[in-house]
Protein backbone atom coordinates (compact mmCIF):
# COMPACT_ATOMS: atom_id res chain seq x y z
CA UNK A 1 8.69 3.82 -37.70
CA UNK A 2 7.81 3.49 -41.67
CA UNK A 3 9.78 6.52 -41.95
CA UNK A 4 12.46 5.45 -39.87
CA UNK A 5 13.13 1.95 -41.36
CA UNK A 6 12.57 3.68 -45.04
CA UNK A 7 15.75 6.24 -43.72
CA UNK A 8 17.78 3.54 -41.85
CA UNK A 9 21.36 2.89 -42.92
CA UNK A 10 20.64 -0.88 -44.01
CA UNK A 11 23.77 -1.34 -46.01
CA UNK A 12 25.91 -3.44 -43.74
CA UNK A 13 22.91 -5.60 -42.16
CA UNK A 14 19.91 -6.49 -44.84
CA UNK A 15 20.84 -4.19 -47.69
CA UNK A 16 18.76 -1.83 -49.79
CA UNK A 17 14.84 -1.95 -48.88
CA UNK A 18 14.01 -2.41 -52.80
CA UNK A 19 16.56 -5.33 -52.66
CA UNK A 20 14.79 -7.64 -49.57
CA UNK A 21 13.11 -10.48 -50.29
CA UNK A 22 9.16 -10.34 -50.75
CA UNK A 23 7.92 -12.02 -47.63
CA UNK A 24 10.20 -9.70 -45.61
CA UNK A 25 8.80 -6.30 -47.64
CA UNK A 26 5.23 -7.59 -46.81
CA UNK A 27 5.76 -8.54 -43.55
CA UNK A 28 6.95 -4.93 -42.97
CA UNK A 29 4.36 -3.71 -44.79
CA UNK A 30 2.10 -5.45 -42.51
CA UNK A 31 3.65 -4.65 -39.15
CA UNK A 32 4.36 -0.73 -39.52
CA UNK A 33 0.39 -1.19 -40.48
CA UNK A 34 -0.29 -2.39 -37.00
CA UNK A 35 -1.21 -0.74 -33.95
CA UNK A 36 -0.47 -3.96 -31.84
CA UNK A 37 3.04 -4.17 -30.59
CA UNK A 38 5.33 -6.26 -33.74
CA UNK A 39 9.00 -7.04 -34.01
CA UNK A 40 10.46 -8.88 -37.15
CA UNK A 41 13.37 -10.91 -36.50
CA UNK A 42 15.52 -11.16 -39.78
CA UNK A 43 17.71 -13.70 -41.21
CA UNK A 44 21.36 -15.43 -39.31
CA UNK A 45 22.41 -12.12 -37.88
CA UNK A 46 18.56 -11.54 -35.83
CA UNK A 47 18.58 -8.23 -37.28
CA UNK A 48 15.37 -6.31 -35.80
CA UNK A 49 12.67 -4.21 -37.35
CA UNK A 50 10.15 -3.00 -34.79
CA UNK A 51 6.58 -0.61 -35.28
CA UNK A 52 6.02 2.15 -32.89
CA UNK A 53 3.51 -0.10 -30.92
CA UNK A 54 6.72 -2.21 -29.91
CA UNK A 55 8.24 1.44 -28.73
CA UNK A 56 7.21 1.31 -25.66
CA UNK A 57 8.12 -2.45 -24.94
CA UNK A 58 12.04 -1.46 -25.57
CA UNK A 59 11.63 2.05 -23.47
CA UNK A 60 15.29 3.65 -24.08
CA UNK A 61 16.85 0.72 -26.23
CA UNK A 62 18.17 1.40 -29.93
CA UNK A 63 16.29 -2.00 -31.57
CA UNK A 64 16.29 -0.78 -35.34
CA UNK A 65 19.04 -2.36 -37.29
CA UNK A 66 20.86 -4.20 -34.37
CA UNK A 67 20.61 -8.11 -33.94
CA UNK A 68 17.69 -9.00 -31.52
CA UNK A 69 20.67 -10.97 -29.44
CA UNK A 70 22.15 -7.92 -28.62
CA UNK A 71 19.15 -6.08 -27.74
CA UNK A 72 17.34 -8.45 -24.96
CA UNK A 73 21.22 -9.65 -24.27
CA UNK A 74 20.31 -9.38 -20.80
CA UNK A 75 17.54 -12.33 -21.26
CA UNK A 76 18.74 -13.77 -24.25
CA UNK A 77 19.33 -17.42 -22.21
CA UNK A 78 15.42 -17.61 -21.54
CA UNK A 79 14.12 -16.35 -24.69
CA UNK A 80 16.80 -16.83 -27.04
CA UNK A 81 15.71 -20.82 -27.08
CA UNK A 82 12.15 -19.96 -28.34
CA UNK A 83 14.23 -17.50 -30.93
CA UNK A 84 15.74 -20.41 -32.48
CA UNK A 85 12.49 -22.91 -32.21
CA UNK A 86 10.70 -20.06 -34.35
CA UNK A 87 13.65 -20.08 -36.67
CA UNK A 88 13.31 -23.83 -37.08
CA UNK A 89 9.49 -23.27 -38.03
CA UNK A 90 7.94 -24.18 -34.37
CA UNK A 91 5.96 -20.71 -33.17
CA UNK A 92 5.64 -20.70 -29.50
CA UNK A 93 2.85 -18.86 -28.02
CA UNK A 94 3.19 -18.09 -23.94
CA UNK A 95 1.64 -15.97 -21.73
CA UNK A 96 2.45 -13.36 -18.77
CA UNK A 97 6.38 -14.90 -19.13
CA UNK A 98 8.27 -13.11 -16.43
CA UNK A 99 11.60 -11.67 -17.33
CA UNK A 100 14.08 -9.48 -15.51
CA UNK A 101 15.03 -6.56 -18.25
CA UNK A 102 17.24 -3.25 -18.07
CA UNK A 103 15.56 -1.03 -20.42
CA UNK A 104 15.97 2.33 -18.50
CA UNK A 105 19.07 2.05 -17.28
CA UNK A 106 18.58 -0.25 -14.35
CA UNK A 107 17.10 -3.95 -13.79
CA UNK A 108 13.08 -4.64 -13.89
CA UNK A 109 10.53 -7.50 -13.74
CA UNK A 110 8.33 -7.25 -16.45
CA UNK A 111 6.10 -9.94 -17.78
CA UNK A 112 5.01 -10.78 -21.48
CA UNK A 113 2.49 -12.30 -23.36
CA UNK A 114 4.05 -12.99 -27.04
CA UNK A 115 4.32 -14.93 -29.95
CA UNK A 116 7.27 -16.16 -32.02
CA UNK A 117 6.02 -16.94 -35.48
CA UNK A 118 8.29 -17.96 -38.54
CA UNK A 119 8.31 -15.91 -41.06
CA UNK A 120 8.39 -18.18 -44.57
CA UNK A 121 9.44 -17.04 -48.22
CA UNK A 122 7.35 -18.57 -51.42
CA UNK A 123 8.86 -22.09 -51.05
CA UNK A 124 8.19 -22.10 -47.58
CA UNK A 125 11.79 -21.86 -46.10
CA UNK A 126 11.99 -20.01 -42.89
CA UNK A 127 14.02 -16.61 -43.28
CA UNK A 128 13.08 -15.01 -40.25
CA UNK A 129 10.18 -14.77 -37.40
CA UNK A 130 7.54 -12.29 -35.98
CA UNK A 131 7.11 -11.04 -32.40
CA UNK A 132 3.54 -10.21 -31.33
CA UNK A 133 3.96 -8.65 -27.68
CA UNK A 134 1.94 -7.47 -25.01
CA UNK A 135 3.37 -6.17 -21.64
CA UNK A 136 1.50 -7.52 -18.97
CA UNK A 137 3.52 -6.12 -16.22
CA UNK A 138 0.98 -3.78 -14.46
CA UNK A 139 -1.98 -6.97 -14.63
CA UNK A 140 0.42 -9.35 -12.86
CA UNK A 141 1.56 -6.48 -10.37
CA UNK A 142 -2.08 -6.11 -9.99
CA UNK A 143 -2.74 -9.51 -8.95
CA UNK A 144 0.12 -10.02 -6.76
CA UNK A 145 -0.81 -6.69 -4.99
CA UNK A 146 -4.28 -8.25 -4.99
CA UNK A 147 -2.91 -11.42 -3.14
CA UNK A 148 -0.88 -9.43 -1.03
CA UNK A 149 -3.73 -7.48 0.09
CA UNK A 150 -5.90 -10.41 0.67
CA UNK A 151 -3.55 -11.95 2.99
CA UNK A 152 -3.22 -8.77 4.62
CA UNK A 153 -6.86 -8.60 5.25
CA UNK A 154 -6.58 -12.32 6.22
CA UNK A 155 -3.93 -11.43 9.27
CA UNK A 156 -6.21 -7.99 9.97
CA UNK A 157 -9.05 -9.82 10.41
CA UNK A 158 -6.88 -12.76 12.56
CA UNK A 159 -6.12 -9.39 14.87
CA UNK A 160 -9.28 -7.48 14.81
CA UNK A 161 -10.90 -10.71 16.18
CA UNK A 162 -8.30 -11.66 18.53
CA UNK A 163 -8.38 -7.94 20.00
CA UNK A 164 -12.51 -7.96 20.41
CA UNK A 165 -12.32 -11.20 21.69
CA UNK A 166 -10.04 -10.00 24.57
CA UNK A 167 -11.98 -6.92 24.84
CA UNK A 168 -15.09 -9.00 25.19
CA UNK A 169 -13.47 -11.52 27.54
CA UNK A 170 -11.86 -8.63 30.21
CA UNK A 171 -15.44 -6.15 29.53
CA UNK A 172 -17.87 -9.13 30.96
CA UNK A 173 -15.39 -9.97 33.45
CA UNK A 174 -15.13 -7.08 35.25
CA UNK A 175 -18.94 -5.48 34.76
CA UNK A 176 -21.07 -6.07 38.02
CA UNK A 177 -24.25 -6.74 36.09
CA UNK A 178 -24.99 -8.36 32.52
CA UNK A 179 -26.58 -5.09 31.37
CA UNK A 180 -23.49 -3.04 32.38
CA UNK A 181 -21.51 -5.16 30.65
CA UNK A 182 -23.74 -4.92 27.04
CA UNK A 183 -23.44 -2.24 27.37
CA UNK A 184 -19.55 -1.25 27.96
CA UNK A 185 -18.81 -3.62 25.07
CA UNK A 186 -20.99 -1.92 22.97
CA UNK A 187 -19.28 1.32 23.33
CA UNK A 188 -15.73 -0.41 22.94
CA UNK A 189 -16.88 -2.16 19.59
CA UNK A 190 -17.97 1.17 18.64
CA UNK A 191 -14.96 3.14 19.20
CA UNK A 192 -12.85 0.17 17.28
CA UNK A 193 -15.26 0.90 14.56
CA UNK A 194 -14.84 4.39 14.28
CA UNK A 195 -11.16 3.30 13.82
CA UNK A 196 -11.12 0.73 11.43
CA UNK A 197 -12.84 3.53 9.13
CA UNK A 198 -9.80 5.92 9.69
CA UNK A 199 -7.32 3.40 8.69
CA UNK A 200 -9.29 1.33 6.09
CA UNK A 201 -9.90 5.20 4.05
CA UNK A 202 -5.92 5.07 4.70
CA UNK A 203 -5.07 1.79 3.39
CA UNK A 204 -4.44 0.62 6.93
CA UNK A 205 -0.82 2.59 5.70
CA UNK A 206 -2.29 4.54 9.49
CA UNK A 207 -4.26 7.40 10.58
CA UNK A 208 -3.57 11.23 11.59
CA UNK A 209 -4.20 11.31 15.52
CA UNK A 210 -6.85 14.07 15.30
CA UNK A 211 -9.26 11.76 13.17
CA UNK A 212 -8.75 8.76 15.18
CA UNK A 213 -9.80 11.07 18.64
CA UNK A 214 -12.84 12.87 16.60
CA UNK A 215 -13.66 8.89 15.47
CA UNK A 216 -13.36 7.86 18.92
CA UNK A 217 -15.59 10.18 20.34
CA UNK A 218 -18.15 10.45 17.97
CA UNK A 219 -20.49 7.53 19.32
CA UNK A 220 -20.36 9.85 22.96
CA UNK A 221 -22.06 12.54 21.14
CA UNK A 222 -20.32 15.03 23.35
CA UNK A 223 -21.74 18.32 22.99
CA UNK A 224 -19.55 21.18 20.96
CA UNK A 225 -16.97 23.25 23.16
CA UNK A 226 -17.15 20.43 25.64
CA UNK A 227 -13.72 18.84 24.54
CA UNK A 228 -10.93 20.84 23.33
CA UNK A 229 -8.33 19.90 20.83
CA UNK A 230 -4.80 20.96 20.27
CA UNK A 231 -1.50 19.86 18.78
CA UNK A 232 -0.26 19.21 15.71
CA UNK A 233 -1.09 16.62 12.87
CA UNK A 234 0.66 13.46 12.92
CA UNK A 235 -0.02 9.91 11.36
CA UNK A 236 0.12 6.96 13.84
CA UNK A 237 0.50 3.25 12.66
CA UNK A 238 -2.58 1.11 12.64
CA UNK A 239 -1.68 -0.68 15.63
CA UNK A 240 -1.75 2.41 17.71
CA UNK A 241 -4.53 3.98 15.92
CA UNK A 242 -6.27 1.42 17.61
CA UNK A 243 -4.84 1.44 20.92
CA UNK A 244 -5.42 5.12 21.65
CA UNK A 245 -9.24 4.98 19.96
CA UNK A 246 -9.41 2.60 22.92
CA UNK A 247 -8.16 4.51 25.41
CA UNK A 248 -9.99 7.93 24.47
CA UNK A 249 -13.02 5.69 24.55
CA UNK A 250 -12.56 4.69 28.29
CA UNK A 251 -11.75 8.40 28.92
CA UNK A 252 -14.61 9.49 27.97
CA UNK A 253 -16.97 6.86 29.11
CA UNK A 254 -15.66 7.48 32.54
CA UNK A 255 -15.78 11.46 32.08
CA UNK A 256 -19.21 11.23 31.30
CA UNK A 257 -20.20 8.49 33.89
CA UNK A 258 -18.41 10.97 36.59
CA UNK A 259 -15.72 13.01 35.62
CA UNK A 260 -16.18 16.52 33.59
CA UNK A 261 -18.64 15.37 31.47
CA UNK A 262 -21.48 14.20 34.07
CA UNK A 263 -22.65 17.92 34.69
CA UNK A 264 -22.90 21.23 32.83
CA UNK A 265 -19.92 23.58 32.92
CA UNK A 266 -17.28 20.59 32.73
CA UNK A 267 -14.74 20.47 29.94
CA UNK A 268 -11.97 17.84 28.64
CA UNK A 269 -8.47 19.08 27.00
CA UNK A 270 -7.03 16.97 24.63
CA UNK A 271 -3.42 18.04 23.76
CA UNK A 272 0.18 16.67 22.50
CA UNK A 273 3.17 17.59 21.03
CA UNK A 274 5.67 16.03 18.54
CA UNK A 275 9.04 15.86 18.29
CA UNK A 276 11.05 15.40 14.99
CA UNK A 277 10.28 12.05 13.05
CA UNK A 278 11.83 9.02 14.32
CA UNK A 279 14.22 10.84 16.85
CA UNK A 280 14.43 10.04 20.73
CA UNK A 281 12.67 13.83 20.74
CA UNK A 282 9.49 13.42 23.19
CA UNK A 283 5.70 12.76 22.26
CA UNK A 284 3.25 13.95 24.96
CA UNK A 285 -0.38 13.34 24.88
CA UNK A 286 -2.46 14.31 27.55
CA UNK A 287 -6.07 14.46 28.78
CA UNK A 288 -7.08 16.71 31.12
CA UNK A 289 -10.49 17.45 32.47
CA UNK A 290 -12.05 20.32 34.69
CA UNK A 291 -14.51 21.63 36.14
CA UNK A 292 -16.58 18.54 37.01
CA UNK A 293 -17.46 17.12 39.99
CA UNK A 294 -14.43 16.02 43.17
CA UNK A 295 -13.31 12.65 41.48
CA UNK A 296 -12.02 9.88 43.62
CA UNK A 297 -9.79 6.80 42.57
CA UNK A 298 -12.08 3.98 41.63
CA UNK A 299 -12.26 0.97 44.48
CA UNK A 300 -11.45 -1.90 42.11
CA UNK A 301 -9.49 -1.35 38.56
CA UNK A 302 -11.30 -2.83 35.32
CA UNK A 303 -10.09 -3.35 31.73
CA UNK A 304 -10.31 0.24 31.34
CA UNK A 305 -7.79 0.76 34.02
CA UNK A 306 -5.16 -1.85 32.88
CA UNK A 307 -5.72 -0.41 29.59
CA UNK A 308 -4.65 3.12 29.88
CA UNK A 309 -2.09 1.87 32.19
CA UNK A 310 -0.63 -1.12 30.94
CA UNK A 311 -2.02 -2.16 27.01
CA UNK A 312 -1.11 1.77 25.84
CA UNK A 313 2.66 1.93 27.52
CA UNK A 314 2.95 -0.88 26.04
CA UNK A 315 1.85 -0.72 22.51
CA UNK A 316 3.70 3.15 22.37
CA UNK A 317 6.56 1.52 24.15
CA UNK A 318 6.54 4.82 26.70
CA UNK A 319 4.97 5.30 30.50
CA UNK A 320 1.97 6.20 30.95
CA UNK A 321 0.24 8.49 34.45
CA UNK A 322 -3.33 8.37 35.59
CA UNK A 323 -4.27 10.52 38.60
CA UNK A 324 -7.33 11.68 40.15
CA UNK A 325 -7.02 14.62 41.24
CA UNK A 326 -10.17 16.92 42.94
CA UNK A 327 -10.00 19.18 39.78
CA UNK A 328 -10.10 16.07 37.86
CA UNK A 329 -8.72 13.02 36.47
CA UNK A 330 -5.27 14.31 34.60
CA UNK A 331 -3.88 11.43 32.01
CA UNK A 332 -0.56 11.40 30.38
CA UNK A 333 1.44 9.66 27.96
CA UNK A 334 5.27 10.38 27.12
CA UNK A 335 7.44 8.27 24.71
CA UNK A 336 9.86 8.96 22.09
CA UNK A 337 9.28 10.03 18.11
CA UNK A 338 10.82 6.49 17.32
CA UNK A 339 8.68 4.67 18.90
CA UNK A 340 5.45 5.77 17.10
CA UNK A 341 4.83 3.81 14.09
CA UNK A 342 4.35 5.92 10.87
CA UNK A 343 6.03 8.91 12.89
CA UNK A 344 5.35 10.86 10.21
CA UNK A 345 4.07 14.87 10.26
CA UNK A 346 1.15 15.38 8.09
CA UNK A 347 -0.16 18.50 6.40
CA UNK A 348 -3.56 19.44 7.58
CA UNK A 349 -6.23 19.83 5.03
């Protein structure tokens, strides 16, 4: 910028460089010197002399030479006041000052910590005034993300509690014995767990489908080749992360208990298919299991019931079929693309 301001056409504005008054040649001097962001002001036409720390600050604006009015014209009413106090020999100091600016073409929020300092010749008469900047844009995003986040957390938590509290309420309700029961609730809290890792490594933005079945079943320690696996990646909202680590967790409780997974030789299949992103295109998920023992429908229905038949169609807004049949219990959800949350194909690492 020394070489810039030293080239600039001045004739029309300030005149020749050798010609300007002392305190504006040293305050030049000074500011090209800096590496902190600097803007003079000059004399009744605001004409504006910047450093290449203040470069950034303008991002496609032309400040050299033109009146400081016309450069910030689009917030000249909320900082053209604390121009003319700096003129009149009051500096003004004021941190993270939000403004709305168009310095690449379109309008912004920024925010600004700066100083407006007269700038005084030898008899102390005020010719002009110095802008020390700082952009503090990307702090205050950070702390309003930060906020944002925290009440996020705040209405996670609200949920999370909400949901094991219902989980808690319906598991001791329908056990037959206390130890059942521990037991039952301690597998659910598990497989809500294994969840809320999936989505918190996500942001809670959601989860692929794969992850949150692996998650689900992990605390089973199901022996390899004994579930199998197929269909493409997809990323489910958080809400129906959830559900469906839920409902693979009742699966294979009960497939262990005395579906496929009670004896040796059974196996579970674990498919679904996709349809194009928020379409009315189908997604299928199904659970199959054979080779276990002849499986019977259960005498009374539980939470796990009403939740594989009820709390899933609900929560993927689709139907739902659970059947046991003597080659074993067949499960199987259909809704549409729109319906699931993120919807979203992912690219398998």
């Amino acid at each position: 910028m020394a070489v810039a301001i030293a080239a600039h056409d001045w004739t029309t504005t300030l005149g020749p460089p050798e010609n300007w008054p002392a305190a504006l040649r040293v305050a030049v001097g000074m500011m090209v010197n800096s590496h902190f962001p600097k803007c003079i002001v000059w004399g009744p036409d605001l004409i504006t002399i910047h450093n290449d720390a203040f470069r950034p600050i303008l991002g496609d604006k032309q400040a050299l030479g033109r009146p400081f009015s016309e450069v910030w014209a689009e917030v000249w009413p909320e900082i053209g006041p604390l121009v003319e106090k700096a003129l009149a020999g009051e500096a003004t100091f004021i941190e993270d000052f939000p403004l709305v600016i168009d310095r690449y073409g379109h309008p912004e929020r920024a925010w600004f910590t700066f100083c407006y300092s007269p700038i005084r010749d030898e008899n102390g008469a005020v010719l002009g005034m110095i802008d020390t900047v700082v952009e503090t844009t990307a702090k205050m995003q950070s702390e309003r993300n930060s906020r944002l986040l925290n009440a996020e957390l705040a209405h996670r938590m609200k949920n999370v509690l909400a949901m094991i509290g219902a989980v808690a309420n319906q598991t001791f309700r329908s056990a037959s014995s206390l130890d059942e029961a521990q037991v039952t609730f301690g597998e659910r809290v598990a497989a809500l767990g294994e969840a809320h890792t999936i989505l918190t490594q996500s942001s809670w933005s959601g989860a692929p489908i794969r992850a949150v079945i692996e998650g689900a079943l992990a605390p089973h320690r199901i022996a390899a080749g004994r579930v199998l696996l197929s269909g493409p990646a997809l990323e489910l909202g958080a809400k129906q992360s959830l559900t469906l680590a839920l409902a693979i967790n009742e699966l294979a409780t009960n497939a262990i208990k005395y579906g496929a997974l009670s004896g040796e030789g059974g196996q579970v299949a674990i498919s679904w298919r996709i349809g194009s992103p928020e379409s009315e295109e189908l997604f299928a998920f199904g659970w199959s299991e054979s080779g276990g023992p002849p499986v019977s429908a259960p005498a009374r229905k539980g939470f796990g019931s009403r939740l594989l038949e009820r709390v899933v169609a609900l929560d993927f807004q689709g139907r739902v079929s659970l059947s046991y049949r003597q080659e074993g219990l067949r499960y199987a959800l259909e809704t549409t693309m729109s319906a699931i949350a993120n919807a979203e194909p992912v690219h398998a690492n």
